[in-house]
Protein backbone atom coordinates (compact mmCIF):
# COMPACT_ATOMS: atom_id res chain seq x y z
CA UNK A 1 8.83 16.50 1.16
CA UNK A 2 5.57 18.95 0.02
CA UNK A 3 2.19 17.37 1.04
CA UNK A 4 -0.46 19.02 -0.25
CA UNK A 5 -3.60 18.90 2.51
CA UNK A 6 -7.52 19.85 0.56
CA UNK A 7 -10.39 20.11 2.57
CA UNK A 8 -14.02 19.47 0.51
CA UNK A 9 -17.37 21.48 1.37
CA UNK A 10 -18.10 22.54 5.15
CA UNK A 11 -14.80 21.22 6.22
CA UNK A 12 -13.98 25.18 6.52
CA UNK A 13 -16.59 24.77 10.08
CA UNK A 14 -14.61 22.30 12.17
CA UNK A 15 -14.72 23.29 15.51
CA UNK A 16 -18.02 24.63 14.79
CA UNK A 17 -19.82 22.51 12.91
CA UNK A 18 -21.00 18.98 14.67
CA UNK A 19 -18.73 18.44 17.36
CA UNK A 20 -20.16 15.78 18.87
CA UNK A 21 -18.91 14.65 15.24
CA UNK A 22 -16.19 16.30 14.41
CA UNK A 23 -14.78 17.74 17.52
CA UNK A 24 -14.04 21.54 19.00
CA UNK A 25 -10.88 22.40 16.70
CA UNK A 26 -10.81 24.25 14.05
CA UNK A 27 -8.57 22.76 10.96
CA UNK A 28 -6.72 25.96 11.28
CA UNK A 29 -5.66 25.63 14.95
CA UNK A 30 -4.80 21.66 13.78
CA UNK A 31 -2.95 22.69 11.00
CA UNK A 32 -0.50 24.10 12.70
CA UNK A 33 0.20 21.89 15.50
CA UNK A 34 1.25 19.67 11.92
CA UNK A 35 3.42 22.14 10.80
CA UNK A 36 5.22 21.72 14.18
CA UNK A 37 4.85 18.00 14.66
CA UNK A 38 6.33 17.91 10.46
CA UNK A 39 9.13 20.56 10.30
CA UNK A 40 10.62 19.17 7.74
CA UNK A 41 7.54 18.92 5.48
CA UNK A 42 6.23 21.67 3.47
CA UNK A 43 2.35 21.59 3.61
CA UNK A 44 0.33 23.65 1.54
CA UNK A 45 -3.51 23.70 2.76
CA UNK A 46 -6.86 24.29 0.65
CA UNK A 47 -9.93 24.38 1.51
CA UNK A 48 -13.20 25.01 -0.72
CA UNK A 49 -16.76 24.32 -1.18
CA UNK A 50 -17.09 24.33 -4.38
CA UNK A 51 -16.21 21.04 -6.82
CA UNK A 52 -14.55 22.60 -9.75
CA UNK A 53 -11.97 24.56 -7.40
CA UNK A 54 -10.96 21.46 -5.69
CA UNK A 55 -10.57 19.76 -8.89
CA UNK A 56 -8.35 22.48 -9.95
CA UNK A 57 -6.26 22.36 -7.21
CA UNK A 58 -5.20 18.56 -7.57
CA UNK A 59 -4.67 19.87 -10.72
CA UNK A 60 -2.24 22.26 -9.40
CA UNK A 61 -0.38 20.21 -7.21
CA UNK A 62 -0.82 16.81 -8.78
CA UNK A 63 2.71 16.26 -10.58
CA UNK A 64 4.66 18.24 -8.17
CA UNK A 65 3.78 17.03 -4.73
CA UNK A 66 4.85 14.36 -3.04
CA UNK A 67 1.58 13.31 -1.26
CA UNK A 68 -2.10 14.96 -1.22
CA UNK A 69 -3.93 14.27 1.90
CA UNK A 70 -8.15 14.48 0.49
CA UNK A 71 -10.82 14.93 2.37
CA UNK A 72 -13.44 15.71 0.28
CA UNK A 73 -16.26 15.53 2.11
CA UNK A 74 -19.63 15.04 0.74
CA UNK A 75 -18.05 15.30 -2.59
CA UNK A 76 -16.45 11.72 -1.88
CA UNK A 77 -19.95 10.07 -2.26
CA UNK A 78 -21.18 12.17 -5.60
CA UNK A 79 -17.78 13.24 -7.55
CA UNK A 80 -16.90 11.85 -10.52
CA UNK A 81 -15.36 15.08 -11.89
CA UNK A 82 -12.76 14.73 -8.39
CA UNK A 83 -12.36 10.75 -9.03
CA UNK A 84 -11.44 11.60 -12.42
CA UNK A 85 -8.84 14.70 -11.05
CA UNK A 86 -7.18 12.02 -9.06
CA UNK A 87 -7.01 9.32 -11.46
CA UNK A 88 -5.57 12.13 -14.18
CA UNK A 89 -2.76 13.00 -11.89
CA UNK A 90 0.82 11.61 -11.01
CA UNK A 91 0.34 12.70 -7.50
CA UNK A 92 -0.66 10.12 -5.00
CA UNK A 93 -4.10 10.46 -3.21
CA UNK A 94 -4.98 9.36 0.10
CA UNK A 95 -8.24 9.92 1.14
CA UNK A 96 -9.03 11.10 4.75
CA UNK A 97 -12.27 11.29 6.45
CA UNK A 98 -12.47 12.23 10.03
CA UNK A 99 -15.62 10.81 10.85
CA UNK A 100 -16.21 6.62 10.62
CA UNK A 101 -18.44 6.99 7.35
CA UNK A 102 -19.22 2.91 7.66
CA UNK A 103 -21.05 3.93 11.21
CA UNK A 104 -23.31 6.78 9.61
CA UNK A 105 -25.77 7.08 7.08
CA UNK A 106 -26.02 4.35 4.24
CA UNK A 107 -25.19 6.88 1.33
CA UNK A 108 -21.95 7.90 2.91
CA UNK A 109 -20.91 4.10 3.19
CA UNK A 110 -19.77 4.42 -1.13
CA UNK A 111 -16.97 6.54 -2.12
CA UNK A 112 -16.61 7.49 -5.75
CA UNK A 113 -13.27 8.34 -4.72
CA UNK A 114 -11.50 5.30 -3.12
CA UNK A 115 -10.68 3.31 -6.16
CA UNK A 116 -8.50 6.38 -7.56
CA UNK A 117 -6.24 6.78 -4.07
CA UNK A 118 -3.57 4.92 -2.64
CA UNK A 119 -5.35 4.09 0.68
CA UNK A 120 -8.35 6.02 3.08
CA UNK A 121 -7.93 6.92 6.52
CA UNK A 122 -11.01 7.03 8.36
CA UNK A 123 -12.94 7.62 11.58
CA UNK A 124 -9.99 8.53 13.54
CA UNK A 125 -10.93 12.24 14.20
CA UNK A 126 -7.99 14.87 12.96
CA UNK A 127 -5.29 12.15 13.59
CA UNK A 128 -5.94 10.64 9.88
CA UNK A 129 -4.18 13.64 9.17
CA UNK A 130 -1.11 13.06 11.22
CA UNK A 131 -1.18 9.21 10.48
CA UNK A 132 -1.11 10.02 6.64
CA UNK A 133 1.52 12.37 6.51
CA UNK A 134 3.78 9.39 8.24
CA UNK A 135 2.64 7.41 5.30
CA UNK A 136 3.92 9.32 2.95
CA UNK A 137 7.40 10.19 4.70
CA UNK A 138 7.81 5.98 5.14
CA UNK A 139 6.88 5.03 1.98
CA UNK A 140 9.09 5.74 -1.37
CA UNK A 141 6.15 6.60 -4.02
């Protein structure tokens, strides 16, 4: 099985960035506790700030993969170029967000995203992560 796991814009600062949010690890140090939880999954990992990269990459791995696990940060609430990668692609999407966007600001409560993935994972800290890659090895997409 190859999931494919993309991080959106100051995702790259977990551990750094908001941990009262977001909590003390970095995605790098969680990464590879997945790798070793999932041996028999081949993860690739991306991470960029910058729209048109992440859009590429979906590109990329979006009639290959088996799974892409999507966080895409900020860009969930204002992408339509990303919603449109997703819906363009063979690839499914399931979109992770490690904070509970529905208990934060109003603006975060939309995603442009959501209609164009399989499911969304949310407010369950770096476990989304874990709890999506079981989706994917349980379900037959």
């Amino acid at each position: 099985m190859q999931i494919a796991i993309i991080n959106g814009p100051n995702l790259n600062l977990l551990g750094k960035r908001e941990t009262g949010i977001y909590g003390s690890e970095s995605f790098e140090q969680y990464f590879k506790h997945l790798q070793q939880q999932f041996p028999a999954v081949n993860f690739t990992y991306f991470q960029s700030n910058v729209e048109g990269e992440l859009v590429n990459y979906l590109h990329e791995v979006g009639f290959s993969y088996d799974g892409v696990l999507l966080n895409a940060g900020a860009y969930t609430h204002t992408s339509i170029a990303i919603r449109d990668a997703i819906a363009g692609i063979k690839t499914p999407v399931m979109e992770i967000h490690i904070s509970n966007v529905y208990a934060r600001e109003e603006f975060r409560h939309t995603s442009l995203i959501a209609p164009k993935c399989i499911g969304c994972i949310c407010g369950l800290g770096l476990k989304g992560y874990q709890l999506g890659v079981e989706y994917f090895g349980m379900n037959d997409l």
